[in-house]
PDB file of N, CA and C in Angstrom:
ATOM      1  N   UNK A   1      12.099 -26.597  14.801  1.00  0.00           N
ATOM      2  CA  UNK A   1      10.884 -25.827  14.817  1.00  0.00           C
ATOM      3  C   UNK A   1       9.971 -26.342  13.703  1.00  0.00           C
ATOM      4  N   UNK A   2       8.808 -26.064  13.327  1.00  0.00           N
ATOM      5  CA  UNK A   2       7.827 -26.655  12.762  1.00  0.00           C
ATOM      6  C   UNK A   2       6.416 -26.499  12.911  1.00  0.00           C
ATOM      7  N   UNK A   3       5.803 -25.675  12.038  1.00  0.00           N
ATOM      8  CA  UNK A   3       4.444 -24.593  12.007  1.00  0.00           C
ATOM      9  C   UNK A   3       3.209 -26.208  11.249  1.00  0.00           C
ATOM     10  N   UNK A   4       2.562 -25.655  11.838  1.00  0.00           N
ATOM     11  CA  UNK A   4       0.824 -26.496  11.532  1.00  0.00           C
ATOM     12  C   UNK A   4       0.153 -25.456  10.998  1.00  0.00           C
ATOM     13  N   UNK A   5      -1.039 -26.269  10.201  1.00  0.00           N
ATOM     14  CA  UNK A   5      -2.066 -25.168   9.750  1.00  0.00           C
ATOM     15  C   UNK A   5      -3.204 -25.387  11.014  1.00  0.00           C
ATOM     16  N   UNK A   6      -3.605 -24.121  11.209  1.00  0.00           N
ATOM     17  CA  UNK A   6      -4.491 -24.023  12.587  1.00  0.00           C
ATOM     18  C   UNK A   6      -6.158 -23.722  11.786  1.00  0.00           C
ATOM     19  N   UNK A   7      -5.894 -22.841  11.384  1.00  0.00           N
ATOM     20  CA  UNK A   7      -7.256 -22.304  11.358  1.00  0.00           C
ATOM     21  C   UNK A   7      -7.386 -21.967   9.348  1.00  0.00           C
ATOM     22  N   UNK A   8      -8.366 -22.062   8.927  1.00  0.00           N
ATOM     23  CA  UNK A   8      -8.292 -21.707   7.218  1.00  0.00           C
ATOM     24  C   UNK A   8      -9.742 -20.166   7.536  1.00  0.00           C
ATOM     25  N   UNK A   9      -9.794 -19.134   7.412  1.00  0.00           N
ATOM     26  CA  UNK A   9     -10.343 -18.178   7.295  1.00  0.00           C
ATOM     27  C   UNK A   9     -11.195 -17.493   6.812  1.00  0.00           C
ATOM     28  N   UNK A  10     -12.447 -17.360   6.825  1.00  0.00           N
ATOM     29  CA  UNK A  10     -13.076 -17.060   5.723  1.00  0.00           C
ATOM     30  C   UNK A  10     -13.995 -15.283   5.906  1.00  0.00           C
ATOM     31  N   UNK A  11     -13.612 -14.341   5.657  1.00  0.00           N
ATOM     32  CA  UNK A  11     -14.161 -13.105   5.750  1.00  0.00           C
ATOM     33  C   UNK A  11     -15.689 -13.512   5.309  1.00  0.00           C
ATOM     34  N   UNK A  12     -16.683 -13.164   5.966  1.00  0.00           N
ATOM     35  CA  UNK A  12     -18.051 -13.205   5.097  1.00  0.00           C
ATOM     36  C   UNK A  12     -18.810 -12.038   6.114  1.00  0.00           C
ATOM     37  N   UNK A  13     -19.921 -12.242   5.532  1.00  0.00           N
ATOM     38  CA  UNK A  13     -21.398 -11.040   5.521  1.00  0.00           C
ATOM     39  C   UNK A  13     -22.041 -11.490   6.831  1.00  0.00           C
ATOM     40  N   UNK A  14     -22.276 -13.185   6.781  1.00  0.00           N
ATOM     41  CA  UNK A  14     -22.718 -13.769   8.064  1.00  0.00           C
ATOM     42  C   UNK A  14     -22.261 -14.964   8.709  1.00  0.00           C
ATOM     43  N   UNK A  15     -21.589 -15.080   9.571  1.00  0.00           N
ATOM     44  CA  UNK A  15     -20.673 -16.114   9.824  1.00  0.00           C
ATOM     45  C   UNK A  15     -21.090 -17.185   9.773  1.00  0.00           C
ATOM     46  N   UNK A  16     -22.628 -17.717  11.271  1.00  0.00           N
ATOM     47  CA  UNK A  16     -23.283 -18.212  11.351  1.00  0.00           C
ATOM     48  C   UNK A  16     -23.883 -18.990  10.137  1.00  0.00           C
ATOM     49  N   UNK A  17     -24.614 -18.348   8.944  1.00  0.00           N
ATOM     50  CA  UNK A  17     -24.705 -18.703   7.988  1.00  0.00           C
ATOM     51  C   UNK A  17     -24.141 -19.567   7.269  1.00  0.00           C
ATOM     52  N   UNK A  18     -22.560 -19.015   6.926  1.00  0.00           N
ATOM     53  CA  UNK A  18     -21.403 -19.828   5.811  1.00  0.00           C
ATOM     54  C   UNK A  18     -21.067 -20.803   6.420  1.00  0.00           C
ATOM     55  N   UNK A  19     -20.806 -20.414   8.090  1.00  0.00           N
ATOM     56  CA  UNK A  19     -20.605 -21.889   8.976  1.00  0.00           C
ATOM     57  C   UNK A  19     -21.351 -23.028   8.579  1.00  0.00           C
ATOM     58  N   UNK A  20     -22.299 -22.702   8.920  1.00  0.00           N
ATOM     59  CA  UNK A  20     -23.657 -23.719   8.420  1.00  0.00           C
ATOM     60  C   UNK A  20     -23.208 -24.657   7.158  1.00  0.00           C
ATOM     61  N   UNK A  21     -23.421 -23.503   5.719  1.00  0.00           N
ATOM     62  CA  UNK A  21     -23.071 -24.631   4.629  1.00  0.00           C
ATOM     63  C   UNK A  21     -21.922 -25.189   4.914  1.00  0.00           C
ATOM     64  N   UNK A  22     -20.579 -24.566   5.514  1.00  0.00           N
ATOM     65  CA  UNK A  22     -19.461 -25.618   5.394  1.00  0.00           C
ATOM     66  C   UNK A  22     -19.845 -26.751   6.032  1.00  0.00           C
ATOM     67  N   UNK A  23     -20.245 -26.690   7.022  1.00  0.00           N
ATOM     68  CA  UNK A  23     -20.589 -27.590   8.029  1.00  0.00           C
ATOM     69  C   UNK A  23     -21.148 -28.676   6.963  1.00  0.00           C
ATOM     70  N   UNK A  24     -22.250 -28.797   6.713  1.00  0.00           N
ATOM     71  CA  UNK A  24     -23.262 -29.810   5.749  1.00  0.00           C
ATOM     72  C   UNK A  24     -22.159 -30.297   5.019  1.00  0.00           C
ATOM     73  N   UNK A  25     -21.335 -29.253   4.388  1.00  0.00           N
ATOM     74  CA  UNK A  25     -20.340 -29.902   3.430  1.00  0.00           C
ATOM     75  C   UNK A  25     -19.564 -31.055   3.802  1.00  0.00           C
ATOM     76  N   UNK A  26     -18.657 -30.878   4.612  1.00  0.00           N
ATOM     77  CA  UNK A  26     -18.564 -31.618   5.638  1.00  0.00           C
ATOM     78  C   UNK A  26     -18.764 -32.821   6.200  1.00  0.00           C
ATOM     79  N   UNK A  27     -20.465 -32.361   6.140  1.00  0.00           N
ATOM     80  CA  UNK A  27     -20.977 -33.605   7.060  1.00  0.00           C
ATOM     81  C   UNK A  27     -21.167 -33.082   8.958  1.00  0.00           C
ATOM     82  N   UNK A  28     -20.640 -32.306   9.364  1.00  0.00           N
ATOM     83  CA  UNK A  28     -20.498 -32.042  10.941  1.00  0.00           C
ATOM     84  C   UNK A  28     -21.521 -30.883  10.982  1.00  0.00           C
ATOM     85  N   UNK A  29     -20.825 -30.507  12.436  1.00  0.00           N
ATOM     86  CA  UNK A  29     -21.605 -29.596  12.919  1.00  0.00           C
ATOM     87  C   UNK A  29     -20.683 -28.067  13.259  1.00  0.00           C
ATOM     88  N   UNK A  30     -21.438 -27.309  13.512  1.00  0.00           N
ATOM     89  CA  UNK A  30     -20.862 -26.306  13.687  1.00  0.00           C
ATOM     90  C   UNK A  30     -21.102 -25.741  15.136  1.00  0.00           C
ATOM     91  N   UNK A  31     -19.498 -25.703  15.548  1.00  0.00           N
ATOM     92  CA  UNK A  31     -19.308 -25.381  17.361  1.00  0.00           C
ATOM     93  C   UNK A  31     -20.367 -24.261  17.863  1.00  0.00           C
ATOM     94  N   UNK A  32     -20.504 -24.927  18.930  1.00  0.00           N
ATOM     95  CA  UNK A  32     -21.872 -24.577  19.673  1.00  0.00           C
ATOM     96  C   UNK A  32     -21.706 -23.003  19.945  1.00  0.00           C
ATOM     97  N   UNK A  33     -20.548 -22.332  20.482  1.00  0.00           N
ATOM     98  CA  UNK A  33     -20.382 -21.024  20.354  1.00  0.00           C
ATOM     99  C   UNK A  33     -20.445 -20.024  19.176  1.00  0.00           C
ATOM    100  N   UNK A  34     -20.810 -20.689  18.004  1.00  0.00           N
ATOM    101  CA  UNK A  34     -20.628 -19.630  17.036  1.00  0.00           C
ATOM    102  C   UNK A  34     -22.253 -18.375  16.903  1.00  0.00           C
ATOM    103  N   UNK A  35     -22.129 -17.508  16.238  1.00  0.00           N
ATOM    104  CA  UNK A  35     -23.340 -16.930  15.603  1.00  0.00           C
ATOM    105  C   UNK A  35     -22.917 -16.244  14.762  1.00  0.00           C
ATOM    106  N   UNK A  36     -23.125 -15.126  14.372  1.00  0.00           N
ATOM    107  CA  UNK A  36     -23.788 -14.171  13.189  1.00  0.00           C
ATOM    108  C   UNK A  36     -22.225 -13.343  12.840  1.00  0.00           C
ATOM    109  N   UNK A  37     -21.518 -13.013  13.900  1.00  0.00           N
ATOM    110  CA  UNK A  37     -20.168 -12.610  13.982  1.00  0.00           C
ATOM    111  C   UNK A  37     -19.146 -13.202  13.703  1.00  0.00           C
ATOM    112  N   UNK A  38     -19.105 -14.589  14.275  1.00  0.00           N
ATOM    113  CA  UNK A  38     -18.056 -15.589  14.657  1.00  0.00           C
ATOM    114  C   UNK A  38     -18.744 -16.937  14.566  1.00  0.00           C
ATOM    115  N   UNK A  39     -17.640 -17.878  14.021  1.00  0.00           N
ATOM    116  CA  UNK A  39     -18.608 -19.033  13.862  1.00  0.00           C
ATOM    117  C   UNK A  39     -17.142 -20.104  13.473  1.00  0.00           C
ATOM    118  N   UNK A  40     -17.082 -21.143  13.756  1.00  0.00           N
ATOM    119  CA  UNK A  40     -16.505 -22.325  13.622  1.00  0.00           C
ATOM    120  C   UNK A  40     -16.698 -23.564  13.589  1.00  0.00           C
ATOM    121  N   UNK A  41     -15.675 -23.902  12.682  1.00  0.00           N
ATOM    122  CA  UNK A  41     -16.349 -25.408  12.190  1.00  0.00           C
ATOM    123  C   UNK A  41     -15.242 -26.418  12.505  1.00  0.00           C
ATOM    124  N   UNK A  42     -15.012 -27.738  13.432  1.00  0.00           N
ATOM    125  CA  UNK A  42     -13.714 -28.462  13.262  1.00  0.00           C
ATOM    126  C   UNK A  42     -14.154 -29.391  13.124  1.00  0.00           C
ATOM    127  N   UNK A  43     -13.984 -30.042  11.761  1.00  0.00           N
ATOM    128  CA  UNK A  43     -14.495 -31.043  10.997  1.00  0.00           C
ATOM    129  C   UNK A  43     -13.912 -32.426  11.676  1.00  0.00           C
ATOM    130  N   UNK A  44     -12.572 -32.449  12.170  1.00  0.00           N
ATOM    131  CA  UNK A  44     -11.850 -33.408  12.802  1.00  0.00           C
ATOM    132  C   UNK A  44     -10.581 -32.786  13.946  1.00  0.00           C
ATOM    133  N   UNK A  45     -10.376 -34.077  14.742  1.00  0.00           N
ATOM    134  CA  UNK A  45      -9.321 -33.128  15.968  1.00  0.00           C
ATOM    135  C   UNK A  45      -8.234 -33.091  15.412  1.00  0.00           C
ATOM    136  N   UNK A  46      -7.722 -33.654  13.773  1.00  0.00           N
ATOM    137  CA  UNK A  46      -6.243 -33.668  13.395  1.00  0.00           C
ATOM    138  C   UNK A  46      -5.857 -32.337  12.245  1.00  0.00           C
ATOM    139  N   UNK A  47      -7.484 -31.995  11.786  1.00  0.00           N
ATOM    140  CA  UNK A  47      -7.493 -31.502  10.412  1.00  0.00           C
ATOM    141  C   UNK A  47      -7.398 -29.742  10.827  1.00  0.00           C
ATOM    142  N   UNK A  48      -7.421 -29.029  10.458  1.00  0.00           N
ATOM    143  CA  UNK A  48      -7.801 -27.263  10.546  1.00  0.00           C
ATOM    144  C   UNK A  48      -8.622 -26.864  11.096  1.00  0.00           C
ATOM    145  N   UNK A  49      -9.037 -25.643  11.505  1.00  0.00           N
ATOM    146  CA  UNK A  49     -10.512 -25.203  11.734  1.00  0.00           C
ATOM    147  C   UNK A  49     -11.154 -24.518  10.675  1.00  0.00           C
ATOM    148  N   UNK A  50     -12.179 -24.713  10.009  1.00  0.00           N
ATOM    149  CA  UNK A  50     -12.443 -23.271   9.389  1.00  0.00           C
ATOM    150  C   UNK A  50     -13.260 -22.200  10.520  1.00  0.00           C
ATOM    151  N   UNK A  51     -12.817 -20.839  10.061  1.00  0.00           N
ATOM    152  CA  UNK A  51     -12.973 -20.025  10.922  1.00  0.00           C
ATOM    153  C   UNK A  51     -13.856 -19.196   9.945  1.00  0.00           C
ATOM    154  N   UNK A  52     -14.940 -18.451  10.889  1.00  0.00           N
ATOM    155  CA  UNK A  52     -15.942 -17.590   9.778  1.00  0.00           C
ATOM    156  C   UNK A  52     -15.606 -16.409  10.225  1.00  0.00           C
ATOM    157  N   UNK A  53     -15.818 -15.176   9.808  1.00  0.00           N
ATOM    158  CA  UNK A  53     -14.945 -13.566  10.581  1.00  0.00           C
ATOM    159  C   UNK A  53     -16.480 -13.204   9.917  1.00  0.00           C
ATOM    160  N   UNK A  54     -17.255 -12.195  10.695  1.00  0.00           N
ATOM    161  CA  UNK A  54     -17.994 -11.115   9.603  1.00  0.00           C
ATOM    162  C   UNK A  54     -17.036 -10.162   9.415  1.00  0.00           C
ATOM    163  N   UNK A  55     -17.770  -9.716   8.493  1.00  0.00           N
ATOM    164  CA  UNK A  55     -16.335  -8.336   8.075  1.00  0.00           C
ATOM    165  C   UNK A  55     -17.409  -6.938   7.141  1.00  0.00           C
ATOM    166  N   UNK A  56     -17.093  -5.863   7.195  1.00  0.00           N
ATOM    167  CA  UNK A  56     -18.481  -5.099   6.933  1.00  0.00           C
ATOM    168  C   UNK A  56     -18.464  -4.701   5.341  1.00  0.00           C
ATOM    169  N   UNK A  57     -17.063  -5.380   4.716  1.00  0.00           N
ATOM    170  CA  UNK A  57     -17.624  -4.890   3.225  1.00  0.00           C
ATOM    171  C   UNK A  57     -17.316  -6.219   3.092  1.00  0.00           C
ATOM    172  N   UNK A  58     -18.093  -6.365   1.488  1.00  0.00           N
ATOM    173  CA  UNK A  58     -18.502  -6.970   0.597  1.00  0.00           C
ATOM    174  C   UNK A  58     -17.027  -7.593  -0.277  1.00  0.00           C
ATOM    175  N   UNK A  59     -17.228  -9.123  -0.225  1.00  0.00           N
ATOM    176  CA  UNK A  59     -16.085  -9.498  -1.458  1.00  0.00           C
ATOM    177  C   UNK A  59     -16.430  -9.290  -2.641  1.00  0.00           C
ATOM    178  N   UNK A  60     -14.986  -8.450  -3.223  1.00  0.00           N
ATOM    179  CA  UNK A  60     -15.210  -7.956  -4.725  1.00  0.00           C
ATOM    180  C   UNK A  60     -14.207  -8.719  -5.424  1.00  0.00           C
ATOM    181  N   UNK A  61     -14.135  -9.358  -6.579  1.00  0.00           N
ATOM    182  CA  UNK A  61     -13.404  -9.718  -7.372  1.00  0.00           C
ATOM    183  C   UNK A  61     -13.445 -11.550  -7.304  1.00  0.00           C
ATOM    184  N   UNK A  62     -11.872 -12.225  -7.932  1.00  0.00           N
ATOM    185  CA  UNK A  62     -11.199 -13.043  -7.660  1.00  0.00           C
ATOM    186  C   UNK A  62     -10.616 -13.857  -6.215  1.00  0.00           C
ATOM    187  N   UNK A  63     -11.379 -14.573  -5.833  1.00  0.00           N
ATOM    188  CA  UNK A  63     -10.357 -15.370  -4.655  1.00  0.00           C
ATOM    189  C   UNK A  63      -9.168 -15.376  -4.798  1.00  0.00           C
ATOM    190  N   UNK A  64      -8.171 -15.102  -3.848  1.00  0.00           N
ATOM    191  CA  UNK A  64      -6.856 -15.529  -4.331  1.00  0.00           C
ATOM    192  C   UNK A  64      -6.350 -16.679  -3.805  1.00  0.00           C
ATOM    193  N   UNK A  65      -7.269 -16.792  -2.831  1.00  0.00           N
ATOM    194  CA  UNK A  65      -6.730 -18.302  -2.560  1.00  0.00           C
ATOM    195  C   UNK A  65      -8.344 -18.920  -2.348  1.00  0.00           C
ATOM    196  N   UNK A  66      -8.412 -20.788  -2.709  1.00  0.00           N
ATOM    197  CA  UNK A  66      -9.524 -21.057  -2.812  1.00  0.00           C
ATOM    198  C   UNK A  66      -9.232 -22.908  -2.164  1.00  0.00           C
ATOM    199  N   UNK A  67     -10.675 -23.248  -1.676  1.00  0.00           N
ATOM    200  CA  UNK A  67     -10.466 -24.691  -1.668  1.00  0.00           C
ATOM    201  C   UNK A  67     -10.829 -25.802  -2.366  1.00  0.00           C
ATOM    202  N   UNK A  68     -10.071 -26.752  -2.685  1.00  0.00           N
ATOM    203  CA  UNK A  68     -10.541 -27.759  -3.508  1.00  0.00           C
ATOM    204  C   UNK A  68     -10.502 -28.939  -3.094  1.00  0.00           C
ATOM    205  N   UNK A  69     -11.586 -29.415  -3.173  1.00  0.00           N
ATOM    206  CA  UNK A  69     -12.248 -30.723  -2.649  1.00  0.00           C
ATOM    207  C   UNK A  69     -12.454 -31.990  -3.455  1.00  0.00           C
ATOM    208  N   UNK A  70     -12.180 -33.166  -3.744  1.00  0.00           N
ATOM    209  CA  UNK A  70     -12.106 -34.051  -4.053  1.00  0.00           C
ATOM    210  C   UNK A  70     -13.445 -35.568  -4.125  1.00  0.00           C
ATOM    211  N   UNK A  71     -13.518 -35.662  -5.017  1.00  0.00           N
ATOM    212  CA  UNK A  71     -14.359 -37.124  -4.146  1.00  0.00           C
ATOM    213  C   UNK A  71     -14.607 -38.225  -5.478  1.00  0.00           C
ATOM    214  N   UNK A  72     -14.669 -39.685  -4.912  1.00  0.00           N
ATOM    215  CA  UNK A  72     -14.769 -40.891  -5.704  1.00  0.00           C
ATOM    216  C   UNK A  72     -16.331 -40.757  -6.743  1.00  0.00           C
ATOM    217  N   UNK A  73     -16.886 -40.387  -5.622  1.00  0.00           N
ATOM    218  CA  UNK A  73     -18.826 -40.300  -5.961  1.00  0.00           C
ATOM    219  C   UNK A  73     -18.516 -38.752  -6.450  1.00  0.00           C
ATOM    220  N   UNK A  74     -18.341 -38.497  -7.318  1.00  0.00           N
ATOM    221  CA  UNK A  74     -18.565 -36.844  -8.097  1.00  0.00           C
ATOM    222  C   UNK A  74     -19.708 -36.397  -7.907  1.00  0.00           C
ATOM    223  N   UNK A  75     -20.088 -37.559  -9.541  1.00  0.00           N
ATOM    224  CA  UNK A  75     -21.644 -36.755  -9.249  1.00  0.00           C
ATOM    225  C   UNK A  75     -22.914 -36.960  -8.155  1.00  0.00           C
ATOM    226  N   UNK A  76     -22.653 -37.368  -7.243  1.00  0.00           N
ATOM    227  CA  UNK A  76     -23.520 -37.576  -6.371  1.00  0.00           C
ATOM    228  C   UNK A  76     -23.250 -36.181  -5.513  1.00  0.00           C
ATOM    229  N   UNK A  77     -22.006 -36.366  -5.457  1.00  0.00           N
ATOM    230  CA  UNK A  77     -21.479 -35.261  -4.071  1.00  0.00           C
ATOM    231  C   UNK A  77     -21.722 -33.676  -4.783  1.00  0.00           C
ATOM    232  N   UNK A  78     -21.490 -33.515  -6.330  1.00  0.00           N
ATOM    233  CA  UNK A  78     -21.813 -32.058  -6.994  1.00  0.00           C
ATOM    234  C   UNK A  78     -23.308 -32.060  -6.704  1.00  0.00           C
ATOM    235  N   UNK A  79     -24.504 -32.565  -7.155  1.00  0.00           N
ATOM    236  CA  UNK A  79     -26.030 -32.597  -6.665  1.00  0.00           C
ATOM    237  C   UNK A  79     -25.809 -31.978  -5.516  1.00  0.00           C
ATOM    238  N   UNK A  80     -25.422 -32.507  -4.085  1.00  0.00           N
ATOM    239  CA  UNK A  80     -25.378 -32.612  -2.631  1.00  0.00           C
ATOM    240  C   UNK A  80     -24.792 -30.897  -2.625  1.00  0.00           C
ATOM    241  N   UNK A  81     -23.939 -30.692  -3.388  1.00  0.00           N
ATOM    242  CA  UNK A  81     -23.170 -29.306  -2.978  1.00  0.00           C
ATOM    243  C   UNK A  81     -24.292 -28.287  -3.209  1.00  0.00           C
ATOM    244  N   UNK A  82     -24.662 -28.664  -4.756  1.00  0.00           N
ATOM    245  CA  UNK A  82     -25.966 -27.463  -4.807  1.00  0.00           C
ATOM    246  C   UNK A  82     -27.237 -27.788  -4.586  1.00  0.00           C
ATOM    247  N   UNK A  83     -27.402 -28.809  -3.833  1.00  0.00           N
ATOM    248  CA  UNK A  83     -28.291 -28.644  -2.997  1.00  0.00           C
ATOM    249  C   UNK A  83     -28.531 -27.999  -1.698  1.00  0.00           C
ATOM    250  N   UNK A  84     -27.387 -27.894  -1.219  1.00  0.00           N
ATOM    251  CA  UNK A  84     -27.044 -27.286  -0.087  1.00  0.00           C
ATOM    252  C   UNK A  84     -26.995 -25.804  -0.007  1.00  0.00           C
ATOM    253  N   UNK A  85     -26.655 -25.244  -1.410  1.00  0.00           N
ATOM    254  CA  UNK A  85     -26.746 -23.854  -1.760  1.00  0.00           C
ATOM    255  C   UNK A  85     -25.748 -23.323  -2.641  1.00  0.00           C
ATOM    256  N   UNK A  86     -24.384 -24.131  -3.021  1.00  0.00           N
ATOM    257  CA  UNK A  86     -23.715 -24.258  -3.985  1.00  0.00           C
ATOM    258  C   UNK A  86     -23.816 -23.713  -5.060  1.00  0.00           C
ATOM    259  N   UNK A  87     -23.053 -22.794  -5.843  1.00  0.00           N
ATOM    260  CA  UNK A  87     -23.461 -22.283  -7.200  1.00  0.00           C
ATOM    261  C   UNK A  87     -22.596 -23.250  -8.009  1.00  0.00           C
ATOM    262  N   UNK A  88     -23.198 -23.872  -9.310  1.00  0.00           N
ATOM    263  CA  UNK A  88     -22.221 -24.178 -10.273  1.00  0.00           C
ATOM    264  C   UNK A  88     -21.771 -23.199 -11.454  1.00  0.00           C
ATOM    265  N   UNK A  89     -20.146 -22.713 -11.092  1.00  0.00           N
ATOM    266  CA  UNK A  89     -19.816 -21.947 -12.371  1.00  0.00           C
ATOM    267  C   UNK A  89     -18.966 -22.190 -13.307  1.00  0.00           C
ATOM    268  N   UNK A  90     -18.384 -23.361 -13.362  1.00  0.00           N
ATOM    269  CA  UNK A  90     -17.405 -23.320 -14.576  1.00  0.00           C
ATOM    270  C   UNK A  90     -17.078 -25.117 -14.196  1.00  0.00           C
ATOM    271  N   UNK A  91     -16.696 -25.894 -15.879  1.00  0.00           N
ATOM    272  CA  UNK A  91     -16.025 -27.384 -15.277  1.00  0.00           C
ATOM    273  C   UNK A  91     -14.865 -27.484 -16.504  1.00  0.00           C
ATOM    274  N   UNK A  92     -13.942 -28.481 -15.883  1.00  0.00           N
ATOM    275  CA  UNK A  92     -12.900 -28.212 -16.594  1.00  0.00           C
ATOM    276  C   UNK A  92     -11.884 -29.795 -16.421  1.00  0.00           C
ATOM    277  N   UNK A  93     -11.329 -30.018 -17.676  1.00  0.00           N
ATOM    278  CA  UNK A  93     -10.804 -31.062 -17.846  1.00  0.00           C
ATOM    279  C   UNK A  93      -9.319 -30.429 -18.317  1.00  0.00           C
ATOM    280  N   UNK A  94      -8.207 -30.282 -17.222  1.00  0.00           N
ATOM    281  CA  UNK A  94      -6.821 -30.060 -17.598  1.00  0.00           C
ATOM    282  C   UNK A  94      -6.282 -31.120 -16.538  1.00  0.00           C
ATOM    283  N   UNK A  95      -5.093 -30.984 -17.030  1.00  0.00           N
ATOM    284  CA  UNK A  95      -3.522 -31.831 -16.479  1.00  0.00           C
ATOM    285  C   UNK A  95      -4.066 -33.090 -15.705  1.00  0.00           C
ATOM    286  N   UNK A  96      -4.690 -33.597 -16.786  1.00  0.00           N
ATOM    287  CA  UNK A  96      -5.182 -35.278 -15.916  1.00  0.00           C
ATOM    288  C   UNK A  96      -6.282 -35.004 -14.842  1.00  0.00           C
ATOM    289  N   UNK A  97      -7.021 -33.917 -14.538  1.00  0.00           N
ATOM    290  CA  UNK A  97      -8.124 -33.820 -13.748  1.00  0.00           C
ATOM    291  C   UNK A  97      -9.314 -33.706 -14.207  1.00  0.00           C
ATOM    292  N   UNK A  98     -10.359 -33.870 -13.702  1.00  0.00           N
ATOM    293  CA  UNK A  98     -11.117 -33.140 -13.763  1.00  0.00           C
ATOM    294  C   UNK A  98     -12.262 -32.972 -12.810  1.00  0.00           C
ATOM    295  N   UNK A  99     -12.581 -31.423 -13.312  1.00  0.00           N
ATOM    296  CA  UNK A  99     -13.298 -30.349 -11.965  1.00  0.00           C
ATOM    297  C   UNK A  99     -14.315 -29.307 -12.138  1.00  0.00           C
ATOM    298  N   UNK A 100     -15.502 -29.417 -10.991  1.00  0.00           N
ATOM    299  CA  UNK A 100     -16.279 -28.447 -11.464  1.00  0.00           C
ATOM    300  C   UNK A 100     -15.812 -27.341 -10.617  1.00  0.00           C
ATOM    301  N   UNK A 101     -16.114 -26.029 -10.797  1.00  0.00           N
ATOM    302  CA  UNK A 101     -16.172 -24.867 -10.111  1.00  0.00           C
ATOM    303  C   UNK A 101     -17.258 -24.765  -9.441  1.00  0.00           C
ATOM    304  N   UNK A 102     -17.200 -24.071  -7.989  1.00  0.00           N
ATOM    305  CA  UNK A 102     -18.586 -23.862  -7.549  1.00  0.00           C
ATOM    306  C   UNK A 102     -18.151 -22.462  -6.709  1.00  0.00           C
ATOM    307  N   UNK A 103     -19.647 -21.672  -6.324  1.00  0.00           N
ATOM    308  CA  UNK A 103     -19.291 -20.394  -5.478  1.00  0.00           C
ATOM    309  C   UNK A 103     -20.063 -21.060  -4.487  1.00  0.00           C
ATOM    310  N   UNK A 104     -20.053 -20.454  -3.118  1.00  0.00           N
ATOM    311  CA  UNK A 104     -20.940 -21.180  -1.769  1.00  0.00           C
ATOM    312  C   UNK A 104     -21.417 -19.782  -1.864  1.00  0.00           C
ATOM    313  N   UNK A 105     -22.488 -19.924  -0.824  1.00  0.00           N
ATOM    314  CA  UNK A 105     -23.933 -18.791  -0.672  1.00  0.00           C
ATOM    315  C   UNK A 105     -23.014 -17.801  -0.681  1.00  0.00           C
ATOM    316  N   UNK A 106     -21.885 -17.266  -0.168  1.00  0.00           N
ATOM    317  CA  UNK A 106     -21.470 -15.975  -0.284  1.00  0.00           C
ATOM    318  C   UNK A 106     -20.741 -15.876  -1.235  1.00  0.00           C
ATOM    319  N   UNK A 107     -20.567 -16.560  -2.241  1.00  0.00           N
ATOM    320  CA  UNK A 107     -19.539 -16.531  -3.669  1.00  0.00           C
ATOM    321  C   UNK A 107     -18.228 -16.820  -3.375  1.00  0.00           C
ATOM    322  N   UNK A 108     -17.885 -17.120  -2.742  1.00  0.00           N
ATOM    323  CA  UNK A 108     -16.281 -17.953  -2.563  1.00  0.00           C
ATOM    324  C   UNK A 108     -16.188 -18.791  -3.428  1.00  0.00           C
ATOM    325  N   UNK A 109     -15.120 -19.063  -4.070  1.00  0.00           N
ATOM    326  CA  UNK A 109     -15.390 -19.772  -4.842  1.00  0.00           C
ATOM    327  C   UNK A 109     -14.459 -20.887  -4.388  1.00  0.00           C
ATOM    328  N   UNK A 110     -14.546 -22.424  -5.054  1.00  0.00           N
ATOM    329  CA  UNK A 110     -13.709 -23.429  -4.392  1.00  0.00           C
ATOM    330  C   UNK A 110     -14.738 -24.590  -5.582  1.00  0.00           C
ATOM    331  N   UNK A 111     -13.806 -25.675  -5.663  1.00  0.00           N
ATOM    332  CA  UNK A 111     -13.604 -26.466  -6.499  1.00  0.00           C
ATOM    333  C   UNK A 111     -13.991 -28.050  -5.851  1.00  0.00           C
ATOM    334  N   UNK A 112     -14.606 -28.900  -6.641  1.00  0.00           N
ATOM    335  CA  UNK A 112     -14.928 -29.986  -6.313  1.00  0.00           C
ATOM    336  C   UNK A 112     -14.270 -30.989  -7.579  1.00  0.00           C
ATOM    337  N   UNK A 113     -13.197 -31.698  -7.600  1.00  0.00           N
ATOM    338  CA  UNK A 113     -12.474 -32.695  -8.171  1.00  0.00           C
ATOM    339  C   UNK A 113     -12.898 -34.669  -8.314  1.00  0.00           C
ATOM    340  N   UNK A 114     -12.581 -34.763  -9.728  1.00  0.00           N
ATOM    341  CA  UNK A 114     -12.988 -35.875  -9.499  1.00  0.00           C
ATOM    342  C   UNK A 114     -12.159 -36.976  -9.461  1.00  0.00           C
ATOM    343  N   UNK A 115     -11.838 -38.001  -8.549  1.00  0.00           N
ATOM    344  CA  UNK A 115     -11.126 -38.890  -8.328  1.00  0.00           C
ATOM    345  C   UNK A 115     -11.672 -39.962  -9.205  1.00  0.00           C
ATOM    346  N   UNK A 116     -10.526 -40.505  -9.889  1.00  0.00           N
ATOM    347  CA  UNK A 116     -10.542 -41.198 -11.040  1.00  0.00           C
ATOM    348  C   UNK A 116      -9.563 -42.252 -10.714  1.00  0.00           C
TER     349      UNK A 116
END
């Protein structure tokens, strides 16, 4: 027996919306069925889906789980993130890495790493 990751989840305010920035993030597009409720993104046919849910309250606190993203071109690709709508909140140099923090338009927060 032997489980895959299918789908990665994201509760938000507007699906349509967050779809969107992941999407740019990305680089793709976001599946033609989505809107304001429901919304999906499959970046590749091998990789996950992200999935957008609306949901009617508001995220409060800490992520407990978050994503972190990687790239050769840092600073090109951090510009690109908040340009897109990206918050920058925190950067950090531990255990041989280093990483900025960012929140996306709905404050999720998730991490952009720099390959060294």
């Amino acid at each position: 027996m032997s489980i895959t990751l299918e789908n990665v989840v994201f509760d938000c305010a507007d699906a349509g919306a967050l779809a969107t920035f992941w999407a740019d993030v990305f680089v793709t597009q976001v599946d033609a069925d989505s809107n304001q409720f429901f919304a999906t993104v499959n970046r590749s046919a091998d990789g996950p889906t992200l999935m957008f849910v609306q949901v009617p309250e508001p995220r409060t606190g800490k992520n407990r789980l978050h994503v972190d993203l990687a790239s050769a071109d840092w600073s090109a690709e951090l510009d690109r993130l908040i340009g897109l709508g990206a918050k920058r909140l925190d950067e950090h140099d531990e255990y041989g890495t280093h990483w900025i923090t960012l929140a996306d338009p709905e404050g999720n927060v998730f991490d952009l790493a720099e390959l060294r």
